[in-house]
N, C-alpha and C. Protein backbone atom coordinates (compact mmCIF):
# COMPACT_ATOMS: atom_id res chain seq x y z
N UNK A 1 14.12 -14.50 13.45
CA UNK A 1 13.08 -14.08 14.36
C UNK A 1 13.50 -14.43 15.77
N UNK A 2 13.34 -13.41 16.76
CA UNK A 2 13.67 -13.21 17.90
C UNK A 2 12.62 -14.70 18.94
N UNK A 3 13.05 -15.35 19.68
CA UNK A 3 12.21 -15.95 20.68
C UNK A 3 11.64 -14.55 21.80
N UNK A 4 10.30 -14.53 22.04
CA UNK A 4 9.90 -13.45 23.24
C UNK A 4 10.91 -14.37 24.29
N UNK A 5 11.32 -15.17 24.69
CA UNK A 5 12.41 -14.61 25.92
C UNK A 5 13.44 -13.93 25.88
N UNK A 6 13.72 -13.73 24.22
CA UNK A 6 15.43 -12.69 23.87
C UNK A 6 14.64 -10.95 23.93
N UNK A 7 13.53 -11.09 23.73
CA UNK A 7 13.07 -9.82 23.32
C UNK A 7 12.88 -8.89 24.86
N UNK A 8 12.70 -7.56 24.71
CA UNK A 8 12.48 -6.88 26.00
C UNK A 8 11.26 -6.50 25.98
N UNK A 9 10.82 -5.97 27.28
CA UNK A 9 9.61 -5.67 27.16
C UNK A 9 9.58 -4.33 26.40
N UNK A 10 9.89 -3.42 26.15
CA UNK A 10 9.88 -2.28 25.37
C UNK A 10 9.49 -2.93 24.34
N UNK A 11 10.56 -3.33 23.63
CA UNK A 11 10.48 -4.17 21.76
C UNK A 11 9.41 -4.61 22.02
N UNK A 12 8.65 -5.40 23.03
CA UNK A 12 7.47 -6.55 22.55
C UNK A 12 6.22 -5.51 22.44
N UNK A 13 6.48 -4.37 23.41
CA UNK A 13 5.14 -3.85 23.61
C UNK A 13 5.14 -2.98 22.40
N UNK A 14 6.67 -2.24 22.26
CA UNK A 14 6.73 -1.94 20.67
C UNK A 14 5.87 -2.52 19.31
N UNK A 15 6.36 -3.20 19.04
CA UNK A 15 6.46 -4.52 17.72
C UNK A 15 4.67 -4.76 18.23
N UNK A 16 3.92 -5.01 19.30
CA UNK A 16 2.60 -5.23 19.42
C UNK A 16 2.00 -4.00 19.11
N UNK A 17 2.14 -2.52 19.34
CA UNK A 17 1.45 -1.56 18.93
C UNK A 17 1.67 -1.24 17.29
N UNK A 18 2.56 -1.32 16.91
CA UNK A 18 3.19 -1.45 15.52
C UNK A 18 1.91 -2.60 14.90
N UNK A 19 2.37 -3.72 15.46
CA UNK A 19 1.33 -4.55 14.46
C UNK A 19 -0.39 -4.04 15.24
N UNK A 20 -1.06 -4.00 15.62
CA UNK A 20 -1.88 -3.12 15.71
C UNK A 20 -2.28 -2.21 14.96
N UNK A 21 -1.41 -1.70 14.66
CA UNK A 21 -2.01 -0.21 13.56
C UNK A 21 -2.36 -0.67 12.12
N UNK A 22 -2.17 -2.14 11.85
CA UNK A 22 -3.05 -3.03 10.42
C UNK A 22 -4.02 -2.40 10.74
N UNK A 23 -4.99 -2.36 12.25
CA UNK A 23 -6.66 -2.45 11.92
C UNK A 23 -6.60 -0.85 11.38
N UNK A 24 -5.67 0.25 10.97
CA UNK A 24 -6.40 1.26 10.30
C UNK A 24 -6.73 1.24 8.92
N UNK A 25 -6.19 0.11 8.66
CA UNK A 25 -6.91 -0.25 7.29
C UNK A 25 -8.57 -0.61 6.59
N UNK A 26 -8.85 -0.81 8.01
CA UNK A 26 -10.32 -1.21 8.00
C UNK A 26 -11.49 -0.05 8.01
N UNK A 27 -10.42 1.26 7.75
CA UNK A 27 -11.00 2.49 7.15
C UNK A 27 -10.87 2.51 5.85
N UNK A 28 -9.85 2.15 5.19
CA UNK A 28 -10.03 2.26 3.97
C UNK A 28 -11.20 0.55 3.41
N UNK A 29 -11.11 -0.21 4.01
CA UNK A 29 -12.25 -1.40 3.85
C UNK A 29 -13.47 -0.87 3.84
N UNK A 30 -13.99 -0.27 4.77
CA UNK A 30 -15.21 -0.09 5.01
C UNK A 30 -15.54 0.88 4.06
N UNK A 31 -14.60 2.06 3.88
CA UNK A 31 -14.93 3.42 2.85
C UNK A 31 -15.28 2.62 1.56
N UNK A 32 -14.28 1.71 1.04
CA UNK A 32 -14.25 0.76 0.04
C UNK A 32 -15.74 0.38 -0.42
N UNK A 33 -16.07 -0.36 0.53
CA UNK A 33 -17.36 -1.21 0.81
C UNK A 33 -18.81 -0.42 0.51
N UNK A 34 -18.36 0.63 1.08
CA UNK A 34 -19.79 1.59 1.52
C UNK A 34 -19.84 2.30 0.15
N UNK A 35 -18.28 2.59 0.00
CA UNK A 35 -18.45 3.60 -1.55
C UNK A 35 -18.58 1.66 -3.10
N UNK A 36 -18.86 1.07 -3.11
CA UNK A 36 -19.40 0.01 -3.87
C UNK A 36 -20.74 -0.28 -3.62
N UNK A 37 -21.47 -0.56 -2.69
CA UNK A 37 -22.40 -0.07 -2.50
C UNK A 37 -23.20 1.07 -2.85
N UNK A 38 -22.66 1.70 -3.01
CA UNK A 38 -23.58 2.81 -3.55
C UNK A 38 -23.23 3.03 -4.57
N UNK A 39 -22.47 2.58 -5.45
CA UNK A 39 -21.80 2.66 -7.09
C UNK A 39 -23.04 1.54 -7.98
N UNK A 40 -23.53 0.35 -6.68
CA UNK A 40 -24.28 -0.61 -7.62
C UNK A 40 -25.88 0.26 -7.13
N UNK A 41 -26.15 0.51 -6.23
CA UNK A 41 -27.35 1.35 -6.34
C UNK A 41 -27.55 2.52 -7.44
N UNK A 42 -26.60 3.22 -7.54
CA UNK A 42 -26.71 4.22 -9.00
C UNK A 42 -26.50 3.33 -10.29
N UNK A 43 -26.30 2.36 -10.33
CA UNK A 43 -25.95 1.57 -11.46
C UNK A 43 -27.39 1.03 -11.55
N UNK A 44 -27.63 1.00 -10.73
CA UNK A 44 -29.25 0.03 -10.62
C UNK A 44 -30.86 0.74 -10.91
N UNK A 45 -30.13 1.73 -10.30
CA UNK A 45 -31.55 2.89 -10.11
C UNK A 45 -31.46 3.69 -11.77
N UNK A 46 -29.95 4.02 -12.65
CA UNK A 46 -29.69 4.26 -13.56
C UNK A 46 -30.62 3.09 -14.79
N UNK A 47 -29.94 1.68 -14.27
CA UNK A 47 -30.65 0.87 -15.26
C UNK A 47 -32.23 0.60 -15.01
N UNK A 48 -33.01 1.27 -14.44
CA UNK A 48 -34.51 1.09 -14.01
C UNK A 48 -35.32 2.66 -14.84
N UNK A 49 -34.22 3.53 -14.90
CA UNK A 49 -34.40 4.81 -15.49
C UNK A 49 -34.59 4.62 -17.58
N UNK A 50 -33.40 3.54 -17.60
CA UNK A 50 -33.17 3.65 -18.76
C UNK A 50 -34.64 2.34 -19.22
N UNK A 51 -34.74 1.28 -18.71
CA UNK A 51 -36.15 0.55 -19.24
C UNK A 51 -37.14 1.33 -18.98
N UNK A 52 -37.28 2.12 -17.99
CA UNK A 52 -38.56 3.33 -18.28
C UNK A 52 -38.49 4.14 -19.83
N UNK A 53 -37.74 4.56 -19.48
CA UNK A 53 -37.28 5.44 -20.91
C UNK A 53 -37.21 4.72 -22.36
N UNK A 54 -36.71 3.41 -22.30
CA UNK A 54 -37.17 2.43 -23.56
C UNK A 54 -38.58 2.07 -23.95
N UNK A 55 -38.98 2.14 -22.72
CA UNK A 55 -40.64 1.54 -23.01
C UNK A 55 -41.49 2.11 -23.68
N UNK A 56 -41.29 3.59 -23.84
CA UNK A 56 -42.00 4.47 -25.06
C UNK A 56 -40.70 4.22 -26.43
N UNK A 57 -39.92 3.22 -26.44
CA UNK A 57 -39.32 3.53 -27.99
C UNK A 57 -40.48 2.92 -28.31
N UNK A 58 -41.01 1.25 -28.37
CA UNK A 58 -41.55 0.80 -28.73
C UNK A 58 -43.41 1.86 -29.32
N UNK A 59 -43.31 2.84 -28.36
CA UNK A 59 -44.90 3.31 -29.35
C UNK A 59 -44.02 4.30 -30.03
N UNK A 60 -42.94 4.39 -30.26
CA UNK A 60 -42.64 6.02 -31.00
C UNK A 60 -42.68 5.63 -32.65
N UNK A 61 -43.32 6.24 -33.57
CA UNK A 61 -43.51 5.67 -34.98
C UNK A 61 -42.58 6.37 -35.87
N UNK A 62 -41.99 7.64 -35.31
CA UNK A 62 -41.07 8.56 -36.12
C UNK A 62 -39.86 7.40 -35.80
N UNK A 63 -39.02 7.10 -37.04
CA UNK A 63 -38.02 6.33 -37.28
C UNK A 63 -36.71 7.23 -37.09
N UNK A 64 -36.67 8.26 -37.17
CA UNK A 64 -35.84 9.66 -36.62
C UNK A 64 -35.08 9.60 -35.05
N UNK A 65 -36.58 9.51 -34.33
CA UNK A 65 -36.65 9.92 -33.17
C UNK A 65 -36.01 8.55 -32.55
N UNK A 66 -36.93 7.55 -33.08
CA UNK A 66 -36.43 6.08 -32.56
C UNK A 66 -34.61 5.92 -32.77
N UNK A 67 -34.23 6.11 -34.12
CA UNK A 67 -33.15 6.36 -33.47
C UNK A 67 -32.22 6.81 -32.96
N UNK A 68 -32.30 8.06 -33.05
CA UNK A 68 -32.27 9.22 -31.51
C UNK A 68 -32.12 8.25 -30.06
N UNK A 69 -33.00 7.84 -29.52
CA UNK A 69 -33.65 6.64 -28.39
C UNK A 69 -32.53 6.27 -28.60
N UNK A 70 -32.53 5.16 -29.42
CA UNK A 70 -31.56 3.76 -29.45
C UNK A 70 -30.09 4.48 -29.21
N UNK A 71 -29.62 5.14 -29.77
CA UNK A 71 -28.36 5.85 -29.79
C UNK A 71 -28.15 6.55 -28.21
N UNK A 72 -28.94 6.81 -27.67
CA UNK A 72 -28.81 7.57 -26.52
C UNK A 72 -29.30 6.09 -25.45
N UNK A 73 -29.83 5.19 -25.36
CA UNK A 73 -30.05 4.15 -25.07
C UNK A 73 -28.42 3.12 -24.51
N UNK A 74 -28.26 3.16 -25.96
CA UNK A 74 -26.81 2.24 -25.78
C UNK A 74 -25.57 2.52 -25.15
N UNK A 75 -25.80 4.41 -25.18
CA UNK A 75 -24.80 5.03 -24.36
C UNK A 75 -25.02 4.81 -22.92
N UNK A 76 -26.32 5.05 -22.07
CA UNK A 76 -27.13 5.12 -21.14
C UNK A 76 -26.60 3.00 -20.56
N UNK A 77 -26.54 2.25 -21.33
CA UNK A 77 -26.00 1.28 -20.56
C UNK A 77 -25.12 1.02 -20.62
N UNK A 78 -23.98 1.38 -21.56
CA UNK A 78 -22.52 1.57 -21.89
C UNK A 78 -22.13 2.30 -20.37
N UNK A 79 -22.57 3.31 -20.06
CA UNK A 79 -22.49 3.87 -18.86
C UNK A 79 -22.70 3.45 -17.45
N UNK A 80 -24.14 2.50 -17.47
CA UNK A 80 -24.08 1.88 -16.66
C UNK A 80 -23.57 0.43 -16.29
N UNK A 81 -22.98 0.12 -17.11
CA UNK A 81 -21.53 -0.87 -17.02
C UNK A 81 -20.73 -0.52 -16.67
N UNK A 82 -20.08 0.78 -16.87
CA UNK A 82 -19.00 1.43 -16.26
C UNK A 82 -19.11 1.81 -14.88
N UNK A 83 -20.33 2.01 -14.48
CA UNK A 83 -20.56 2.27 -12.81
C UNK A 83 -20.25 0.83 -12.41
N UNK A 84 -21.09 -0.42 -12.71
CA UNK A 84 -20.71 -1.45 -11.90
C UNK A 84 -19.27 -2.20 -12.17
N UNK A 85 -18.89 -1.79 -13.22
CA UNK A 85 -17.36 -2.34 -13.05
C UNK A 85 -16.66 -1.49 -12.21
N UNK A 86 -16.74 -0.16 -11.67
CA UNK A 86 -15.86 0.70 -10.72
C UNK A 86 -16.90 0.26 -9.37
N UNK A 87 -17.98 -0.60 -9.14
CA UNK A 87 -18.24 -0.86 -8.19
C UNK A 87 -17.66 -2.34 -7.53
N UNK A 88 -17.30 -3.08 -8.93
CA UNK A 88 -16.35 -4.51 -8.61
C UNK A 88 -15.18 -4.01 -8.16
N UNK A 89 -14.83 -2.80 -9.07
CA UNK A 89 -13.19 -2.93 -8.53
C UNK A 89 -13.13 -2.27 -6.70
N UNK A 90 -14.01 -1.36 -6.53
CA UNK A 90 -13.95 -0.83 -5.28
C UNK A 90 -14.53 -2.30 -3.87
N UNK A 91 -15.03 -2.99 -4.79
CA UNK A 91 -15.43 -4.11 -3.83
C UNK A 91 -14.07 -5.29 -3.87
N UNK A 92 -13.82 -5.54 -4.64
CA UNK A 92 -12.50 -6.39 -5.07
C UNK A 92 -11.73 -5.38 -4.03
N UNK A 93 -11.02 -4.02 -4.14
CA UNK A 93 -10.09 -3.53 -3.26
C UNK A 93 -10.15 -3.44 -2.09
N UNK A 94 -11.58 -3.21 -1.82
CA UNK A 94 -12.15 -3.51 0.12
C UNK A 94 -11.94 -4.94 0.50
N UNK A 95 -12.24 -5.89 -0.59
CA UNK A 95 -11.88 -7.14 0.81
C UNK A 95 -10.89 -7.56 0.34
N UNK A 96 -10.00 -7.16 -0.77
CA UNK A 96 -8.72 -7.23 -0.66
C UNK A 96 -7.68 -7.36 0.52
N UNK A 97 -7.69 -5.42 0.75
CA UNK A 97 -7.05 -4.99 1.89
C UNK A 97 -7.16 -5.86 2.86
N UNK A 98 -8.63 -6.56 3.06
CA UNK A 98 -9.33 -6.84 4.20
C UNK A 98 -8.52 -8.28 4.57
N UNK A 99 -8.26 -8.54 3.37
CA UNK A 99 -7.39 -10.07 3.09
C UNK A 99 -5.75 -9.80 3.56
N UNK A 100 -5.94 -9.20 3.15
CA UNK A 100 -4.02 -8.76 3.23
C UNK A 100 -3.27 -8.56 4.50
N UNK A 101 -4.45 -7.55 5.14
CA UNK A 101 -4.14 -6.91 6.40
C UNK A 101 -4.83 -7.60 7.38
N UNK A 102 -5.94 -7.61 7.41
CA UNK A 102 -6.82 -8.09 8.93
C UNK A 102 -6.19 -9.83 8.94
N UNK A 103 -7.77 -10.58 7.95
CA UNK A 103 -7.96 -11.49 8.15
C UNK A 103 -8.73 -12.19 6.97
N UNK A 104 -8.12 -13.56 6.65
CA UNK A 104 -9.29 -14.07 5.54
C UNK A 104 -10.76 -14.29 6.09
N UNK A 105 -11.49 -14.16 4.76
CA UNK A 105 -12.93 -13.65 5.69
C UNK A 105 -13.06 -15.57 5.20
N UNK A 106 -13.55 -16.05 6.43
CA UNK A 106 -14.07 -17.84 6.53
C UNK A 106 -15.00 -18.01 5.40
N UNK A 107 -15.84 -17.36 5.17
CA UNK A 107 -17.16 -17.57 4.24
C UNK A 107 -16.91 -17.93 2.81
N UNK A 108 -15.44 -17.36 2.36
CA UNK A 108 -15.35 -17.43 1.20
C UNK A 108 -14.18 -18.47 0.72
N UNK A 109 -14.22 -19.02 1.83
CA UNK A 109 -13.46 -20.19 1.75
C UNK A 109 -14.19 -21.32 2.19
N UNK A 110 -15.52 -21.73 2.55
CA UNK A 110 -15.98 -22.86 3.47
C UNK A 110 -16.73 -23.70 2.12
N UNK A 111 -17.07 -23.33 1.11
CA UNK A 111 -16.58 -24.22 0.06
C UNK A 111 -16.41 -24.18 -0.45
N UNK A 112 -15.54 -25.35 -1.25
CA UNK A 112 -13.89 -25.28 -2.57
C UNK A 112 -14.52 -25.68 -3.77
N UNK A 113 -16.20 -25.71 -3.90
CA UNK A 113 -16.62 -25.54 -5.36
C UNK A 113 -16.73 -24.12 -5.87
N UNK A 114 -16.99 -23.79 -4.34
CA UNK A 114 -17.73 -21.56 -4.83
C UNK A 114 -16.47 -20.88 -5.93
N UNK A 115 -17.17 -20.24 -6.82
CA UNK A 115 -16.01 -19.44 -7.58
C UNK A 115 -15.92 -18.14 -6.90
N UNK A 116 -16.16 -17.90 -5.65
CA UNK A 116 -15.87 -16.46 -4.52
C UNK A 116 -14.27 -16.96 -4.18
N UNK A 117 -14.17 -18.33 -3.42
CA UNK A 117 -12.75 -18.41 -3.19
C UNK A 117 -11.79 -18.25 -4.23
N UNK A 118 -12.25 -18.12 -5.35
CA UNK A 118 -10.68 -18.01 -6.81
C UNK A 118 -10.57 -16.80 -6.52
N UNK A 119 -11.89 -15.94 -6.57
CA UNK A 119 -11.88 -14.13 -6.76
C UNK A 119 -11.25 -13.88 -5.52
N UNK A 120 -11.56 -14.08 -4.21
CA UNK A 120 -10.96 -13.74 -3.11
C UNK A 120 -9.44 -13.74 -2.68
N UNK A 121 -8.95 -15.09 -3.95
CA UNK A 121 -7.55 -15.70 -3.16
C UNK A 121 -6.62 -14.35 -3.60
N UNK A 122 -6.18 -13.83 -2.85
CA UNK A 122 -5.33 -12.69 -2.80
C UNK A 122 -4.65 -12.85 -1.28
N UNK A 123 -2.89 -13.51 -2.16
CA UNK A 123 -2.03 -13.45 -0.97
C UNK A 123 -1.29 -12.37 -1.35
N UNK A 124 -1.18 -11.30 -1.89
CA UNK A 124 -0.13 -10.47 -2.05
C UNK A 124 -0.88 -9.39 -2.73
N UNK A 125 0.11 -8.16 -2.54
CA UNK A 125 0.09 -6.94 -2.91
C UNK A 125 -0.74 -7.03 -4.46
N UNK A 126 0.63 -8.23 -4.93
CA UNK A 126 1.08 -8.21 -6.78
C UNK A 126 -0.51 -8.69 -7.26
N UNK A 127 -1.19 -9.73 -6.09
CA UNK A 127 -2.37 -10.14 -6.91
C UNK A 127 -3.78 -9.57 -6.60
N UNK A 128 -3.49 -8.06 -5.45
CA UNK A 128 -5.06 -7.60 -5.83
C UNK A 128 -4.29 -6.63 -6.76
N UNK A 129 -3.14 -6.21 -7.01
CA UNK A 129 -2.80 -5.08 -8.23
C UNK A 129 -3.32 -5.59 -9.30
N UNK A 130 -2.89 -7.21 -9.94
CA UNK A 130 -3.67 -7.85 -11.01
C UNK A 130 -5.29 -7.86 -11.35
N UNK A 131 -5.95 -8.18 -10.35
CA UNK A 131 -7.19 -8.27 -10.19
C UNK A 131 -7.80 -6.68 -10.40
N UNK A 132 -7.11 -5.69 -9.93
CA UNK A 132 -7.71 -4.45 -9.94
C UNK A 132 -7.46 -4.06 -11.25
N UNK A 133 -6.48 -4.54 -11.94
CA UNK A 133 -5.65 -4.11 -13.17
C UNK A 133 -6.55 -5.06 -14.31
N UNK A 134 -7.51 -5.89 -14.09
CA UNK A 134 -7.87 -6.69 -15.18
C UNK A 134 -9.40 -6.36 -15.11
N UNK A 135 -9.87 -5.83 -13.80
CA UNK A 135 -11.51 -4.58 -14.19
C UNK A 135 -10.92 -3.14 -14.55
N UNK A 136 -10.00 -2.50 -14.24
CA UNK A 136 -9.51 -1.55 -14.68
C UNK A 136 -9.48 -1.62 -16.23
N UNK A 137 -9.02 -2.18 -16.65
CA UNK A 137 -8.59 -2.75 -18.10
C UNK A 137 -9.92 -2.26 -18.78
N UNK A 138 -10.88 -3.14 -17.95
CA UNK A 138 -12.33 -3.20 -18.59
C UNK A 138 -13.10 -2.05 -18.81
N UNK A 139 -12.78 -1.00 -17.49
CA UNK A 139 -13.47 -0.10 -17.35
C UNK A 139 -12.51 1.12 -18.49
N UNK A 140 -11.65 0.61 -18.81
CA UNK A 140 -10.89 1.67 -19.90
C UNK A 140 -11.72 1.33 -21.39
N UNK A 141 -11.81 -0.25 -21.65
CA UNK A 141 -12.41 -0.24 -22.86
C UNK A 141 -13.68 0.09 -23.25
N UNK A 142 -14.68 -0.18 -22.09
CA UNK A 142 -15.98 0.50 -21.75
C UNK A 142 -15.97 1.93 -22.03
N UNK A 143 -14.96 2.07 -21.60
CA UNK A 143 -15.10 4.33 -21.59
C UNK A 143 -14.77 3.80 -23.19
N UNK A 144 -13.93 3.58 -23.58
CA UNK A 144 -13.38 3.98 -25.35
C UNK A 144 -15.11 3.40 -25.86
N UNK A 145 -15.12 2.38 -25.78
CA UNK A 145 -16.78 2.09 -26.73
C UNK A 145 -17.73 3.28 -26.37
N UNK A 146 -17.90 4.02 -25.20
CA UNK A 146 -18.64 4.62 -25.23
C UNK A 146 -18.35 6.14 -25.97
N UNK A 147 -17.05 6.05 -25.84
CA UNK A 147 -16.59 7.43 -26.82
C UNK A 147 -17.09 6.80 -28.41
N UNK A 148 -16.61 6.05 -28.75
CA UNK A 148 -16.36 5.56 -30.02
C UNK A 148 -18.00 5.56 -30.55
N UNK A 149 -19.16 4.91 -29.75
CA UNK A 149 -20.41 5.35 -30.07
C UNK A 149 -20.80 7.01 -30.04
N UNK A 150 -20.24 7.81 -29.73
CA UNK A 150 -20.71 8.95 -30.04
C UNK A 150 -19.73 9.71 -31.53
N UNK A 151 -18.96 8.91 -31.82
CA UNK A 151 -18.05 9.99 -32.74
C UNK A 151 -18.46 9.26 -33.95
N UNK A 152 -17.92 10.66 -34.46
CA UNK A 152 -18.77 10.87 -35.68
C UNK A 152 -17.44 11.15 -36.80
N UNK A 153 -17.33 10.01 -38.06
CA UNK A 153 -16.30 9.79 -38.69
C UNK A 153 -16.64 11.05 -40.03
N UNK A 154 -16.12 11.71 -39.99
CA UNK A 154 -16.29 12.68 -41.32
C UNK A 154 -15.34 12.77 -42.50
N UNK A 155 -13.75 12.06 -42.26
CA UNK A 155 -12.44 12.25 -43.11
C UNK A 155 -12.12 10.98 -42.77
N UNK A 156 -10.89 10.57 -43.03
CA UNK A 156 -10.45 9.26 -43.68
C UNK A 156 -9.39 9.61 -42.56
N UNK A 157 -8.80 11.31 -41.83
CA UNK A 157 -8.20 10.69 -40.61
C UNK A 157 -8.66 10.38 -39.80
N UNK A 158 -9.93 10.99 -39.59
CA UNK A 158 -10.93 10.78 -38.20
C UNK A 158 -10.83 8.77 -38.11
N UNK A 159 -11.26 7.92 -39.61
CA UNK A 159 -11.16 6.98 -39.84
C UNK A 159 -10.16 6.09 -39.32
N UNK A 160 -9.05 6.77 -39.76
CA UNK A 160 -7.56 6.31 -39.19
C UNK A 160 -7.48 5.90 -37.66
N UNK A 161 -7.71 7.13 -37.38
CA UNK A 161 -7.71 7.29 -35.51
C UNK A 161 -8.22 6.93 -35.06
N UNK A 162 -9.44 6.07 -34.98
CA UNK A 162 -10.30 5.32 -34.86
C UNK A 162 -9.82 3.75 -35.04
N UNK A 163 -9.72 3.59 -35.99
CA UNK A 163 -8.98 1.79 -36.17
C UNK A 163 -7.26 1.80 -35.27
N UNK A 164 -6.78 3.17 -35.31
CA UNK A 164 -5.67 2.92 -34.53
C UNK A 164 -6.18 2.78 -32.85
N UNK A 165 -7.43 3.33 -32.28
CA UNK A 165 -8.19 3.60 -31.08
C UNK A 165 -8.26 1.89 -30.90
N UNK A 166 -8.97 1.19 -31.29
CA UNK A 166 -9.54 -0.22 -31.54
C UNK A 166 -8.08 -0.90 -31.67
N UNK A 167 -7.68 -0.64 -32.64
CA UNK A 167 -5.97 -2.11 -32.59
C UNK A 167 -5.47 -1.38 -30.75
N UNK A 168 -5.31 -0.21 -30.52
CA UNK A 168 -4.79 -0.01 -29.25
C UNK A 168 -5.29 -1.02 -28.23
N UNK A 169 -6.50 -0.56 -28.06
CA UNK A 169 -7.74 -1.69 -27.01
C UNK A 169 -7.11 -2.36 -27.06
N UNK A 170 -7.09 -3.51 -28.33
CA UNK A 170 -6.89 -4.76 -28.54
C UNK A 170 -5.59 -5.22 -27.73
N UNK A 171 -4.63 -4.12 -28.02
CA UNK A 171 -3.45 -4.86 -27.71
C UNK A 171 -3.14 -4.55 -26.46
N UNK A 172 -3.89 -3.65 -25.32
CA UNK A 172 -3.45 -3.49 -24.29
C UNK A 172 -4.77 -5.04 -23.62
N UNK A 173 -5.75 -5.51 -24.32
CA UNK A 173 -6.07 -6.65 -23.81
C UNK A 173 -5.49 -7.64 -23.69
N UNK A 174 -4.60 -7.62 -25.48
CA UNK A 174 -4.20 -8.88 -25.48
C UNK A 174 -2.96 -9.11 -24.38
N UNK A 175 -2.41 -7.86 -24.00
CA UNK A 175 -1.26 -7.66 -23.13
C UNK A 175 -1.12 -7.71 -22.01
N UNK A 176 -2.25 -7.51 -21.44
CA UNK A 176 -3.05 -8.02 -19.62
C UNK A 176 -3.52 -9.23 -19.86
N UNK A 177 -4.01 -9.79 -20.66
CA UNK A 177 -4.20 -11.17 -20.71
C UNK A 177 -2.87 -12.26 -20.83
N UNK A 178 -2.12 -11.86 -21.23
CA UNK A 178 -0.46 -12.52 -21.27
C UNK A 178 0.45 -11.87 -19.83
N UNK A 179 0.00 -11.23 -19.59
CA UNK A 179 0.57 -10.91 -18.01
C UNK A 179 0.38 -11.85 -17.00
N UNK A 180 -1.03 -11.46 -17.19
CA UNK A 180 -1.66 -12.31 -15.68
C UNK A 180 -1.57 -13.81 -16.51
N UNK A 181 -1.60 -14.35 -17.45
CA UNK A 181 -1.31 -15.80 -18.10
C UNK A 181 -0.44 -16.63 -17.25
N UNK A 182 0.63 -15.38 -17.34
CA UNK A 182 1.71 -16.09 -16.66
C UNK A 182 2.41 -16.15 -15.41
N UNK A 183 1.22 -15.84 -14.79
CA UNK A 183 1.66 -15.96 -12.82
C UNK A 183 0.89 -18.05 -12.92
């Protein structure tokens, strides 16, 4: 690294507009931010839809219909798990960046009991890729349960493909969990 008295003024004013152009990242932060935000409001307003909609299982007396409800119920929050885990990861990637590029935000460091500073500590590329890669993970097995509650086993391959669906899960968990194990 150069001392600014070896450097010229060109290079310095250079190398200063250069580093400058970090803050356009704070477009993709804010887009981040704003689009998580509104991932947990539909997640929210979704789960306020679905206890409306439960509250008549309880008077429905046809055992048919009820479970009709329940089946369409479990999908209905299977779903809305999947909104707020793509609203962690879009919030995890906004103050990521925000970490990487700008500046650590003070708040989530001012005390060393909070479990915000573990989630926050992102010094590198490699560890919001991890972090994004271990709700990602989640939001893949979420989608398969929610497939897997709607299908309907009729043959012994449908059967097959199914337990091979499930050992898959398994082993791409057990396989992100031995990744990140070992940083």
């Amino acid at each position: 690294m150069k001392k600014s008295s070896d450097r010229s003024m060109l290079e310095s004013t250079f190398e200063n507009g250069i580093w400058q152009t970090r803050w356009a990242v704070l477009i993709a932060v804010i887009s981040s931010v704003i689009a998580a935000l509104l991932m947990f409001y539909i997640a929210a307003v979704d789960t306020f839809y679905i206890i409306d909609h439960m509250l008549l299982y309880g008077m429905e007396t046809d055992s048919l219909i009820r479970d009709e409800s329940k089946a369409e119920a479990v999908a209905q929050v299977v779903e809305v798990i999947d909104i707020f885990l793509l609203a962690i990861v879009l919030l995890i990637f906004g103050l990521g960046l925000y970490e990487l590029y700008i500046s650590k935000i003070d708040h989530a460091y001012e005390d060393d009991n909070d479990a915000s500073s573990h989630l926050l500590s992102i010094n590198s590329l490699d560890d919001l890729k991890a972090r994004l890669g271990k709700v990602i993970m989640m939001i893949l097995v979420v989608k398969f349960f929610e497939m897997a509650i709607g299908m309907e086993i009729e043959d012994t391959m449908s059967l097959l493909m199914f337990g091979a669906g499930v050992l898959m899960t398994a082993g791409a968990l057990i396989l992100t969990e031995m990744a990140t194990s070992r940083k």
